[in-house]
Protein backbone atom coordinates (compact mmCIF):
# COMPACT_ATOMS: atom_id res chain seq x y z
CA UNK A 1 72.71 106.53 143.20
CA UNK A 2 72.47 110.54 142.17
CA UNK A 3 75.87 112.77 142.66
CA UNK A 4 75.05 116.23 142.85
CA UNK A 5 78.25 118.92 142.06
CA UNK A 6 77.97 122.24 143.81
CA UNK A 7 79.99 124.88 143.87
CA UNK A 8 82.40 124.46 146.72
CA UNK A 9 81.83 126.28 149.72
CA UNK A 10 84.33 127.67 152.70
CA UNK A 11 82.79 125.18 155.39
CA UNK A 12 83.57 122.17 153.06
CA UNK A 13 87.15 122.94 153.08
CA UNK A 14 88.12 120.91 156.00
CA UNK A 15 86.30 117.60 154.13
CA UNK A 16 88.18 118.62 151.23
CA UNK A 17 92.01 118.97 153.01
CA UNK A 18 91.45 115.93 155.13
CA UNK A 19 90.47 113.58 152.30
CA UNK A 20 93.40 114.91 149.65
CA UNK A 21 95.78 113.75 152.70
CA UNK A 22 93.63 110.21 153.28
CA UNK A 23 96.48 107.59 153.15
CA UNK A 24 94.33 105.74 150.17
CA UNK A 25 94.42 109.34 148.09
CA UNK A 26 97.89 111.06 149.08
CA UNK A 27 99.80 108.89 147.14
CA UNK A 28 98.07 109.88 144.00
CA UNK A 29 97.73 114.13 144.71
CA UNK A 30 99.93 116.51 145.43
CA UNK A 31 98.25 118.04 148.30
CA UNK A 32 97.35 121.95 148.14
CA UNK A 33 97.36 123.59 151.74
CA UNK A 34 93.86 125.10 153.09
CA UNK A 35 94.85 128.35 151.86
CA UNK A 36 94.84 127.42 148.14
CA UNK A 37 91.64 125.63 148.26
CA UNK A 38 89.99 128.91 149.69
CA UNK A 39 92.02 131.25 146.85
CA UNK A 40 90.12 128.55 144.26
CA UNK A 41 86.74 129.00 145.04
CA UNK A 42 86.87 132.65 143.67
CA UNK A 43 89.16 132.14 141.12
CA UNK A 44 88.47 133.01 137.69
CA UNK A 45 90.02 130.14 135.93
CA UNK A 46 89.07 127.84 138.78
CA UNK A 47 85.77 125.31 139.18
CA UNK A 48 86.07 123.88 142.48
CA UNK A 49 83.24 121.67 143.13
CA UNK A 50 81.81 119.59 145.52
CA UNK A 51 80.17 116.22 145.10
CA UNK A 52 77.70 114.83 147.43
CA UNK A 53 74.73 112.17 147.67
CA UNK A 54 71.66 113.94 145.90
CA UNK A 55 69.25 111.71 148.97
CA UNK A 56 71.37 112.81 151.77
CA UNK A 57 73.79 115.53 151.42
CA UNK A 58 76.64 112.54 152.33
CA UNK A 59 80.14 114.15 150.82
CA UNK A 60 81.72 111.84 148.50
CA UNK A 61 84.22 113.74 147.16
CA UNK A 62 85.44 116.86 145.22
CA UNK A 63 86.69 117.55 141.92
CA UNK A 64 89.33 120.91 140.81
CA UNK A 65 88.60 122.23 137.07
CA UNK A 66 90.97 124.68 135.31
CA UNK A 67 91.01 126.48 132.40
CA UNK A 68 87.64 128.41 132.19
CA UNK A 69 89.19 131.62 131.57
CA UNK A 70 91.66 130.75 128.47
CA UNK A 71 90.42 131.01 124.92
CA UNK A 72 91.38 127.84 123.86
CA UNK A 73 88.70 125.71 124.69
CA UNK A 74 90.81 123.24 126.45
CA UNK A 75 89.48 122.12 130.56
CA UNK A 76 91.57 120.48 132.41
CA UNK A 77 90.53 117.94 134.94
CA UNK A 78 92.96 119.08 137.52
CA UNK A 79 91.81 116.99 140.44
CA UNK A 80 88.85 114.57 141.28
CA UNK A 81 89.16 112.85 144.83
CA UNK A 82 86.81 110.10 145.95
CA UNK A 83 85.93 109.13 149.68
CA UNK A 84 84.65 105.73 149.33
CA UNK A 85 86.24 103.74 146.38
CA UNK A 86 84.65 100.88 144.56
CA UNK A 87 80.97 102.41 144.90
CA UNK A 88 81.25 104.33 141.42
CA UNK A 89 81.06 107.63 142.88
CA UNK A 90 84.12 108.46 140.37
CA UNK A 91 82.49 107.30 137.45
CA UNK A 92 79.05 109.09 138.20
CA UNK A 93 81.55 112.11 138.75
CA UNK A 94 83.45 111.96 135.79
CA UNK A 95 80.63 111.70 133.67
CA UNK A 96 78.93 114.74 134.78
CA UNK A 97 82.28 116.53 133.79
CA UNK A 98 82.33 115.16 130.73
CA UNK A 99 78.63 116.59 129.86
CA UNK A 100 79.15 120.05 131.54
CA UNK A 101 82.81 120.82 130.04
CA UNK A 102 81.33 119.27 126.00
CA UNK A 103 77.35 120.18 126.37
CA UNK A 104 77.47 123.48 128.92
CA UNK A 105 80.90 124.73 128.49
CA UNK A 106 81.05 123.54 124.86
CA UNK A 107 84.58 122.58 125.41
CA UNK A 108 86.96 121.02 122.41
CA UNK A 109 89.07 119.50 125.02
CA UNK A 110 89.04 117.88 128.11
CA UNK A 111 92.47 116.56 129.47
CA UNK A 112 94.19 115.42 132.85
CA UNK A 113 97.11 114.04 134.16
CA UNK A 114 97.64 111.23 136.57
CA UNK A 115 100.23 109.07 138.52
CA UNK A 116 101.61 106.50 136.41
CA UNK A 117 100.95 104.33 139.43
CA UNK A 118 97.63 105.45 140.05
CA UNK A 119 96.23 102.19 137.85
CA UNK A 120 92.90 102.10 139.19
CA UNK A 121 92.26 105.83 138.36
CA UNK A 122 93.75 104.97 134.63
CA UNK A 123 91.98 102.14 133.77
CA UNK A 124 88.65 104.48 134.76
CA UNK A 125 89.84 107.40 132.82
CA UNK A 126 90.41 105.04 129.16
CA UNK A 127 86.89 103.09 130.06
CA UNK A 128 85.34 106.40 129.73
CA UNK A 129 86.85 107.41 126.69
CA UNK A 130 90.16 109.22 127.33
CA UNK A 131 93.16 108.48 124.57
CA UNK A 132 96.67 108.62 126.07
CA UNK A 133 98.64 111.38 124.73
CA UNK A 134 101.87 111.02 126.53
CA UNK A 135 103.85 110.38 129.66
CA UNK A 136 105.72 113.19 131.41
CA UNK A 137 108.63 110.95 132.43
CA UNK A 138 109.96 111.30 135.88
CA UNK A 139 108.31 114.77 136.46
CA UNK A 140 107.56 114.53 140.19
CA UNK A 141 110.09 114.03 142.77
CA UNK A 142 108.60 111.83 145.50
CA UNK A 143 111.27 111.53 148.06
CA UNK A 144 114.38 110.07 146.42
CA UNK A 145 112.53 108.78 143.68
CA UNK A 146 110.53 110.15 140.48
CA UNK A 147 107.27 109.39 139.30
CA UNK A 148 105.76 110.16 136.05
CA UNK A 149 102.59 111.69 134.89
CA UNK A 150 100.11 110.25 131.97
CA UNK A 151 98.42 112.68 129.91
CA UNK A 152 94.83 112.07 128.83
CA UNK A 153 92.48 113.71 126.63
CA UNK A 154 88.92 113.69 125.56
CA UNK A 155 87.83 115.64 122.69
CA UNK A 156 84.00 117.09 122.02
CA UNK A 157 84.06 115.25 118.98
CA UNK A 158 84.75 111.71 120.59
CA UNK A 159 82.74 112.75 123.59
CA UNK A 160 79.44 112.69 121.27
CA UNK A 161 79.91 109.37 120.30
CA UNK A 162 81.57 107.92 123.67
C-alpha cells in the first residue's frame, strides 16, 4: 500500500469537511468550518495536505501542519484524519511526516496534541516514537464536561534513531 501527500486542493474540501464531522472522527477534532480549510491552503504557516492511494487516487485522509513560518524549528502536527481505520493508512501517514518535517524541513521538533480519550490515536503516536510531555488538563469544554489534551513530541535527534 503507497500514500501519496499532495498539497490540498479547493475541490477536496468537501472530502475534507465531511470526514472531520464522520461520527468515528468528531469526537476526536474540533471541527474547522469550510471557510478555514480554504484560508489554509494559502497560508504561510499552514501545510494542508491531502493523502490518497498512490494506485488509484482513493482519498484516505488529510493531515493540517503548522508552524512553517516560525524560526524555531518546532512543526506541529495539528491534525491528521483517517477515512478507513485499521488499514494503516495513519501509520503510512505519519511516517511520511516524520521524514519530511526531520529530513526536508530539517525540523528539531515535531509535536501534537490529542484527546485524552482518543486511545487508539495515542497508542499510534508512542509506537512511532513520540515521548509524552504533558497533559493540558480539562482544556476543552465538550458540552458540560472537559476533556484534556496530551502533548507529544518527537525530536530530530530521536527521529534518526526511531
Amino acid at each position: 500500500m503507497t500514500i501519496t501527500l499532495r498539497t490540498t486542493e479547493e475541490n477536496d474540501i468537501p472530502f475534507v469537511s465531511e470526514l472531520e464531522h464522520a461520527p468515528e472522527n468528531s469526537p476526536y477534532v474540533i471541527p474547522w468550518q469550510t471557510e478555514r480549510h480554504r484560508e489554509a491552503l494559502t497560508h504561510p504557516d499552514l501545510q494542508h495536505l491531502f493523502a490518497e492511494k498512490t494506485e488509484t487516487g482513493h482519498p484516505v485522509g488529510y493531515v493540517i501542519l503548522a508552524g512553517l513560518a516560525q524560526p524555531h524549528d518546532s512543526i506541529e502536527l495539528m491534525r491528521i484524519t483517517i477515512a478507513e481505520k485499521g488499514k494503516g493508512y495513519g501509520r503510512t501517514i505519519l511516517r511520511q511526516v516524520k521524514q519530511w518535517a526531520f529530513t526536508e524541513r530539517h525540523a528539531n521538533r515535531l509535536w501534537l496534541d490529542v484527546k485524552e480519550t482518543n486511545e487508539r490515536a495515542l497508542q499510534l503516536y508512542l509506537s512511532e516514537g513520540f515521548q509524552i510531555e504533558g497533559t493540558l488538563r480539562e482544556c476543552l469544554k465538550a458540552g458540560d464536561t472537559y476533556e484534556s489534551l496530551i502533548v507529544l513530541s518527537m525530536l530530530g535527534r530521536e527521529y534518526s534513531i526511531s
